[in-house]
N, C-alpha and C. Protein backbone atom coordinates (compact mmCIF):
# COMPACT_ATOMS: atom_id res chain seq x y z
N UNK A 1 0.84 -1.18 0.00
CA UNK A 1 0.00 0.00 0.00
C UNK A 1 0.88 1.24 0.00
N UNK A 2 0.59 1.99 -0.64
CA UNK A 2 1.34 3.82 -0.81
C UNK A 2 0.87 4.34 0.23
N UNK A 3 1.47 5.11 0.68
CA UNK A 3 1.56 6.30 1.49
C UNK A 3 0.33 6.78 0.96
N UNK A 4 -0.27 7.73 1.94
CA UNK A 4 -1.35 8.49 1.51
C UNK A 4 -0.67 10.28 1.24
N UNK A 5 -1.32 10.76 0.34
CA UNK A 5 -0.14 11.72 -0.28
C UNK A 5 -0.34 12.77 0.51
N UNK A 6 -1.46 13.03 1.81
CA UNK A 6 -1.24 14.16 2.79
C UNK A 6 0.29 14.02 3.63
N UNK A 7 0.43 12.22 3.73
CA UNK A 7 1.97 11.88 4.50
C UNK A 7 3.01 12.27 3.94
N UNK A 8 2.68 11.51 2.24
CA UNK A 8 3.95 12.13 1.56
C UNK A 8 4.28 13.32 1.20
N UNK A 9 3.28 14.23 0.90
CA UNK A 9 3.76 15.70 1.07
C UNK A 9 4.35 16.14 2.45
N UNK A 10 3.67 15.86 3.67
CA UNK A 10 3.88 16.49 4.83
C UNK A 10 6.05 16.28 5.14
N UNK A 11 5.97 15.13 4.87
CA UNK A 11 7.57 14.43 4.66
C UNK A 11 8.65 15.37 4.15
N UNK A 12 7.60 15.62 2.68
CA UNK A 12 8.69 15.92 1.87
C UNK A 12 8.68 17.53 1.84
N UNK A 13 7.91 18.08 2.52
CA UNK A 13 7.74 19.62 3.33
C UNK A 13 8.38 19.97 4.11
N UNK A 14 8.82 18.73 5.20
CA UNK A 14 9.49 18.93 6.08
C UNK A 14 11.16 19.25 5.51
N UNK A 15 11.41 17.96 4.78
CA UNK A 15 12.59 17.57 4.16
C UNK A 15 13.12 18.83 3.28
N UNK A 16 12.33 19.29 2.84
CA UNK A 16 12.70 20.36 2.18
C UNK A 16 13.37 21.96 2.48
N UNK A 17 12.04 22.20 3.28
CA UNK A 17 12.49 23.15 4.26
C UNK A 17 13.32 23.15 5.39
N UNK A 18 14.00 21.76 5.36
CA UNK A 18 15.49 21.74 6.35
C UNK A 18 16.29 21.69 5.68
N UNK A 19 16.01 21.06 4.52
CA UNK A 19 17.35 21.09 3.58
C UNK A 19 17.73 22.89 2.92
N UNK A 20 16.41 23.56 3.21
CA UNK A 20 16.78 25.28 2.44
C UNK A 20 17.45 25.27 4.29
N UNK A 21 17.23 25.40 5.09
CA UNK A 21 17.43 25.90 6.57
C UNK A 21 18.81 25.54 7.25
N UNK A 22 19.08 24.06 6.77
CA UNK A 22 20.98 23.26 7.26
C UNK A 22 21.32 22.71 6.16
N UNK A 23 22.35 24.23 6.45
CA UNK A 23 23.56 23.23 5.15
C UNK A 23 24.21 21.97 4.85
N UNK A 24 24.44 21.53 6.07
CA UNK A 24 24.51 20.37 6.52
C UNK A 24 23.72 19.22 5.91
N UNK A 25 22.38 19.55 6.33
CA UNK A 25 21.56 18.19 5.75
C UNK A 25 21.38 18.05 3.88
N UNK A 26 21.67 19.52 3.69
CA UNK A 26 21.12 19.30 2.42
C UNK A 26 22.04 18.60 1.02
N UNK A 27 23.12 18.00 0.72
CA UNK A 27 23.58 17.40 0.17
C UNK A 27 22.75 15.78 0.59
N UNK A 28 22.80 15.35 1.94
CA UNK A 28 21.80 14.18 2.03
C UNK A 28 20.38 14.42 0.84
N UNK A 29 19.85 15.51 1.37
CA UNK A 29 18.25 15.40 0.47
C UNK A 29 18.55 14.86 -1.03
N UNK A 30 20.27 15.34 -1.66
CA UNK A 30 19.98 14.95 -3.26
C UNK A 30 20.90 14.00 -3.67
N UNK A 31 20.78 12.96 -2.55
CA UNK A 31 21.72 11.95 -2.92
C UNK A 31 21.00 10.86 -3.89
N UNK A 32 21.50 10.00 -5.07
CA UNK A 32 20.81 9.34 -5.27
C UNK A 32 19.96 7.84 -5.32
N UNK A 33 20.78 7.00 -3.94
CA UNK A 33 20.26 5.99 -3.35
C UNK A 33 19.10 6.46 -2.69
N UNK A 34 18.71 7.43 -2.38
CA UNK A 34 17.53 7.52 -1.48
C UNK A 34 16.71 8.41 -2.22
N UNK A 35 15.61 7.94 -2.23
CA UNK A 35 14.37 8.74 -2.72
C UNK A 35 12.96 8.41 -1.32
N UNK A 36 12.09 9.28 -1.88
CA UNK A 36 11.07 9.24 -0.98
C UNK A 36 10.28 7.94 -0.19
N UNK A 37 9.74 7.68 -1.67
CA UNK A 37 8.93 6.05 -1.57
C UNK A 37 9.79 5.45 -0.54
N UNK A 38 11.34 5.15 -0.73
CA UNK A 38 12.22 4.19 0.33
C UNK A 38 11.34 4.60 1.32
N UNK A 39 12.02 6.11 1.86
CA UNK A 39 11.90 6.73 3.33
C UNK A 39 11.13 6.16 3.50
N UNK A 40 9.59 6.59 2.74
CA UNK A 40 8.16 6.37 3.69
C UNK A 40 8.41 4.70 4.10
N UNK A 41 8.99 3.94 3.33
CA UNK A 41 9.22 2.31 3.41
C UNK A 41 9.62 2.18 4.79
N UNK A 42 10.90 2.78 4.93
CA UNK A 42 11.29 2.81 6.13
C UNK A 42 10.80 3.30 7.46
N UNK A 43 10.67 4.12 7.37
CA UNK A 43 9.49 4.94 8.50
C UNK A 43 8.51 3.95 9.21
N UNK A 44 7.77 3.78 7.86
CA UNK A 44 7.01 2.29 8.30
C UNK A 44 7.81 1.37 8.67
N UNK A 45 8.78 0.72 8.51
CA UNK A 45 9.41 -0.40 8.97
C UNK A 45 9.54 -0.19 10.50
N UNK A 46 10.30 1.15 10.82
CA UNK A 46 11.07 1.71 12.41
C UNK A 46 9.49 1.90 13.14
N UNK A 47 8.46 1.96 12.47
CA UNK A 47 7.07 2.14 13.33
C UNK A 47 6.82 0.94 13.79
N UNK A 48 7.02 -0.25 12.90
CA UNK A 48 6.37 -1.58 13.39
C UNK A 48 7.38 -2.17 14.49
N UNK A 49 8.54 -2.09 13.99
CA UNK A 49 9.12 -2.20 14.64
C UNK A 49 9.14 -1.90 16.23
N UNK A 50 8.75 -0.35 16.59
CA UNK A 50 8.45 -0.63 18.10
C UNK A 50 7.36 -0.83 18.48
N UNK A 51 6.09 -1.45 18.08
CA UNK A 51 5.08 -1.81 18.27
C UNK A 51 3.52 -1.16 19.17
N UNK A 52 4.24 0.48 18.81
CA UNK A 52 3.18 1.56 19.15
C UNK A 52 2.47 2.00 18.03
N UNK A 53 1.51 2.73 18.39
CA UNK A 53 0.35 3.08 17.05
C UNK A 53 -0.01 4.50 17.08
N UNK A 54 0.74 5.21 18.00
CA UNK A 54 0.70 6.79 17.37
C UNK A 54 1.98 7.42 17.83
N UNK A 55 2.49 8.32 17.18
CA UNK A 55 3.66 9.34 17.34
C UNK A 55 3.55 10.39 16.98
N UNK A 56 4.39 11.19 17.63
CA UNK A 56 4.35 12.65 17.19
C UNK A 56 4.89 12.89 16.16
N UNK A 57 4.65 14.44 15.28
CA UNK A 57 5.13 14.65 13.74
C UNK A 57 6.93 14.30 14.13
N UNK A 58 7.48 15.03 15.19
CA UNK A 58 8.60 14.82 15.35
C UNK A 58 9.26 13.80 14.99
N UNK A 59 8.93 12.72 16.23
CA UNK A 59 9.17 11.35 15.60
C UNK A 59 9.67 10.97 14.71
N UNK A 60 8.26 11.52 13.91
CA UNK A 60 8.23 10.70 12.23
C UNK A 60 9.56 11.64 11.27
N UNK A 61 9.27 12.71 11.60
CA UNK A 61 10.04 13.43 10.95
C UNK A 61 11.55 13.15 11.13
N UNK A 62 12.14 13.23 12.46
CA UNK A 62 13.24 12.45 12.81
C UNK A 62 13.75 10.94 12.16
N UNK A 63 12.75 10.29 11.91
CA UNK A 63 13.15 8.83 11.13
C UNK A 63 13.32 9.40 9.63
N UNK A 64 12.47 10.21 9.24
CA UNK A 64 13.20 10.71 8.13
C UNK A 64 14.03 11.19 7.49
N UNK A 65 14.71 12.26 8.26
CA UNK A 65 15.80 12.63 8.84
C UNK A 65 17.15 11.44 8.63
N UNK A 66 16.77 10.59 9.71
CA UNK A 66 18.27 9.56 9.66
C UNK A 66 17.92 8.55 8.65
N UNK A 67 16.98 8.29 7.86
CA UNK A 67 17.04 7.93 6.39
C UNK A 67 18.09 8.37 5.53
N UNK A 68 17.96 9.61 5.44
CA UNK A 68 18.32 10.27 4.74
C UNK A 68 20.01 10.61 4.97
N UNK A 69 20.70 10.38 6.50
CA UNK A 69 21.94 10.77 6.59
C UNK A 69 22.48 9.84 7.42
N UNK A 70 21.68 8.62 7.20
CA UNK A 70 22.42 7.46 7.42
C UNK A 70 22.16 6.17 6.01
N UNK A 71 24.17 6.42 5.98
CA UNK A 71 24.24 5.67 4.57
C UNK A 71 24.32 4.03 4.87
N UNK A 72 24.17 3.94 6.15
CA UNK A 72 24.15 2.37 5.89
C UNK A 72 22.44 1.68 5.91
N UNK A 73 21.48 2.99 5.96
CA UNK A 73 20.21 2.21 5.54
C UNK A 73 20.06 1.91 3.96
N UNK A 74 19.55 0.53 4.08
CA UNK A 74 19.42 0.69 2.47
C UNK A 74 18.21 0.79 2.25
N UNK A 75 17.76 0.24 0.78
CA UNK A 75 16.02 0.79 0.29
C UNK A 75 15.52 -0.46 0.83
N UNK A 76 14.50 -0.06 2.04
CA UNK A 76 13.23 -1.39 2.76
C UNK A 76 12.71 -1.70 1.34
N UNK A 77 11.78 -2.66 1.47
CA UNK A 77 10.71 -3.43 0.68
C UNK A 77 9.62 -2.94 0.90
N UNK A 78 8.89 -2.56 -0.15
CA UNK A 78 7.75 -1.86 0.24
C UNK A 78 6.89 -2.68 1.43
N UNK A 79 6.18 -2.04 2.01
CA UNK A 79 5.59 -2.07 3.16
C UNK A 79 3.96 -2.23 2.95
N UNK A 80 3.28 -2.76 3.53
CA UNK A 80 1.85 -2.92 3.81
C UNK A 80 1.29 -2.18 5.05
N UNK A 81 0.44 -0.92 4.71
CA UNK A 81 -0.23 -0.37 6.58
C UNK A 81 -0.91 0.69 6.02
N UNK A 82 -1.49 1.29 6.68
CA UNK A 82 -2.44 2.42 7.03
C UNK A 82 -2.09 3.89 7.52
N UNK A 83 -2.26 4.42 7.14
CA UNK A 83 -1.30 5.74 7.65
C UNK A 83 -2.48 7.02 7.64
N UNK A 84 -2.71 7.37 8.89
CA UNK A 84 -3.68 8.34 9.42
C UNK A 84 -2.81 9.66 10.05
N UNK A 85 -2.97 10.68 9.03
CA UNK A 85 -2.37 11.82 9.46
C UNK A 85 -3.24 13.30 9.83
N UNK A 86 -3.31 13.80 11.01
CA UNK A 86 -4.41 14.67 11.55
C UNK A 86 -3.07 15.80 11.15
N UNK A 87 -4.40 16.75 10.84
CA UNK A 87 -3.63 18.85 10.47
C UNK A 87 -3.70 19.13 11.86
N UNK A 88 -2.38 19.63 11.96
CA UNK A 88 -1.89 20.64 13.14
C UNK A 88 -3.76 21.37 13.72
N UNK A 89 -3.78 21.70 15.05
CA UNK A 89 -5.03 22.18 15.15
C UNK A 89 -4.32 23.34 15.35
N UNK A 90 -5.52 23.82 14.82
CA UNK A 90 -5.33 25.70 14.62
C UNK A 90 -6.47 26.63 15.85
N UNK A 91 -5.60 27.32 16.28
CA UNK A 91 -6.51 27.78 17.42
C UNK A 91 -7.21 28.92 16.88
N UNK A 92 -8.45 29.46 17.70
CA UNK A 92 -9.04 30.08 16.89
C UNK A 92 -9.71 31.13 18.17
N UNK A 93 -10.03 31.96 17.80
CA UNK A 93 -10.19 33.19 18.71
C UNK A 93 -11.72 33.19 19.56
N UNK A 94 -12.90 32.02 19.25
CA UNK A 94 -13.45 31.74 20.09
C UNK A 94 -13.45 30.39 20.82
N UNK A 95 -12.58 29.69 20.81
CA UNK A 95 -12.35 28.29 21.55
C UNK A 95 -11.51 28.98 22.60
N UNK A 96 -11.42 28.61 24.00
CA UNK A 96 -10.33 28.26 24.95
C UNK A 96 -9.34 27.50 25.28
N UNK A 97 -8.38 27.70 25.80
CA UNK A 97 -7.02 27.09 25.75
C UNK A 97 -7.68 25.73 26.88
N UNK A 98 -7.22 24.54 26.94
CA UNK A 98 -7.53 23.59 28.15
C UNK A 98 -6.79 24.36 28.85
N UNK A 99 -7.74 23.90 30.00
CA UNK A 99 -7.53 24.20 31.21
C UNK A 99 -6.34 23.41 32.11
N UNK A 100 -5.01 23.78 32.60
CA UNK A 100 -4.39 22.40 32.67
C UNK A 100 -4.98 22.07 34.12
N UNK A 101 -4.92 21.39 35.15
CA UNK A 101 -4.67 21.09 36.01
C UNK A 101 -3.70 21.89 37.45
N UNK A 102 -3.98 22.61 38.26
CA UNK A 102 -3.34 23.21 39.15
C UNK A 102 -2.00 22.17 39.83
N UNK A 103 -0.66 22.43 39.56
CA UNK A 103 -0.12 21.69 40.02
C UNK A 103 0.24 22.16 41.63
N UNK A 104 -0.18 21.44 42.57
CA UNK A 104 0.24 21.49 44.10
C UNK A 104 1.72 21.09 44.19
N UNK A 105 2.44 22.66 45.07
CA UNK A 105 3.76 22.48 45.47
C UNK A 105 3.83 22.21 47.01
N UNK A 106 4.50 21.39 47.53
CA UNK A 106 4.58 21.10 48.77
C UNK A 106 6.02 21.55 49.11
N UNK A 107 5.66 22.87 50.20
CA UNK A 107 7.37 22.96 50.75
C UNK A 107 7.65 22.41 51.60
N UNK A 108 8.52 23.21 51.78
CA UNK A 108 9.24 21.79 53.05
C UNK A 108 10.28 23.16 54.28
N UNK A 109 9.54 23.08 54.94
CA UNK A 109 10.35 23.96 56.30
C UNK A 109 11.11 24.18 56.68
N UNK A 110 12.45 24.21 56.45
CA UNK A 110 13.17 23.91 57.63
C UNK A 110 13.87 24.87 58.39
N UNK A 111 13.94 24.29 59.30
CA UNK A 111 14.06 25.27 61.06
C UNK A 111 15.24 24.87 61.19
N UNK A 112 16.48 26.01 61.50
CA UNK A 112 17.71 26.13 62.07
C UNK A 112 17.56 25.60 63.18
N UNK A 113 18.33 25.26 64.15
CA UNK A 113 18.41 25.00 65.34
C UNK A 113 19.70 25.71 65.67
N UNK A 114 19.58 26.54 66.68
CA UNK A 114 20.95 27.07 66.88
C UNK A 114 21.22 26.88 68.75
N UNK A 115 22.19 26.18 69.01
CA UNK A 115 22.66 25.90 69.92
C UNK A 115 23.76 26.92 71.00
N UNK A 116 22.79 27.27 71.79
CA UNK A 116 23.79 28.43 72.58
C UNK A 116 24.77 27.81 73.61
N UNK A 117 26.25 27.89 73.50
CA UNK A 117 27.36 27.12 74.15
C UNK A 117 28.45 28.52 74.45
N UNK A 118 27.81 28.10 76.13
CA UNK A 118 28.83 29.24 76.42
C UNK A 118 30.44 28.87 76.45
N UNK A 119 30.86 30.40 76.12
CA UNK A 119 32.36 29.97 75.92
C UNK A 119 33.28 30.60 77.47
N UNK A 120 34.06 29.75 77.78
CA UNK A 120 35.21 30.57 78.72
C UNK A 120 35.96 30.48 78.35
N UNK A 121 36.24 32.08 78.86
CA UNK A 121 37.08 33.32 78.50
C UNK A 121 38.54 32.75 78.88
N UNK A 122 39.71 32.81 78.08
CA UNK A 122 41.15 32.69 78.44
C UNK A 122 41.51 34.09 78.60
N UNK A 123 43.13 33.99 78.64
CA UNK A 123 43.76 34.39 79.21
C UNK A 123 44.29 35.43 77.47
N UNK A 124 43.98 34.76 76.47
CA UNK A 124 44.30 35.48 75.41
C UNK A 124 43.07 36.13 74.99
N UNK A 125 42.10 35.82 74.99
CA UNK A 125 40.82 36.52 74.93
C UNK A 125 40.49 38.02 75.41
N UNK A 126 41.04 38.17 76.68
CA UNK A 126 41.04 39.56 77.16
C UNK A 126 41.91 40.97 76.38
């Protein structure tokens, strides 16, 4: 199954605009063992692999990332899965922010103790 092309654009949006942003990455973006289709191959592979079912764009974006600038991945086999990608939510000037939760700080006291010890007086003291 292909990528659904909201993923593969979102990918290759990312990829792009890091490659205009680090000089660095961007000789990776136009190498020519790696093309897209792989990545998304891969991506999917490093997903099943840890055996969770949602991640952040980061994440994903990050596996794309070391696709791309790590030369000892080679091209996966295409892949079989489902790929559900939600748009950034956009806030909007009559919704409210959640509310978080009041976090309770507990201090903690503490009391000097000061010990009065009288001293006698020598003979150099005076």
């Amino acid at each position: 199954m292909k990528a659904s092309e909201q993923f593969k654009t979102a990918i290759e949006n990312y990829l792009s605009d890091l490659a205009q942003t680090d000089l660095v990455f961007a000789p990776n973006l136009s190498k020519v063992s790696k093309n897209i289709e792989s990545c998304i191959n891969y991506i999917f592979g490093e997903v099943k692999k840890t055996g969770l079912c949602a991640f952040d764009n980061q994440e994903i974006f990050d596996m794309a990332v070391k696709y791309y600038t790590d030369d000892t991945i080679v091209a996966p086999a295409p892949f079989s899965c489902k790929v559900v990608t939600n748009p950034p939510v956009v806030a909007d000037l009559f919704s409210s922010a959640p509310l978080d939760t009041p976090i309770t700080q507990s201090k903690t006291i503490v009391k000097q103790v000061t010990k009065h010890v009288e001293k006698t007086l020598t003979l150099f003291d005076l």
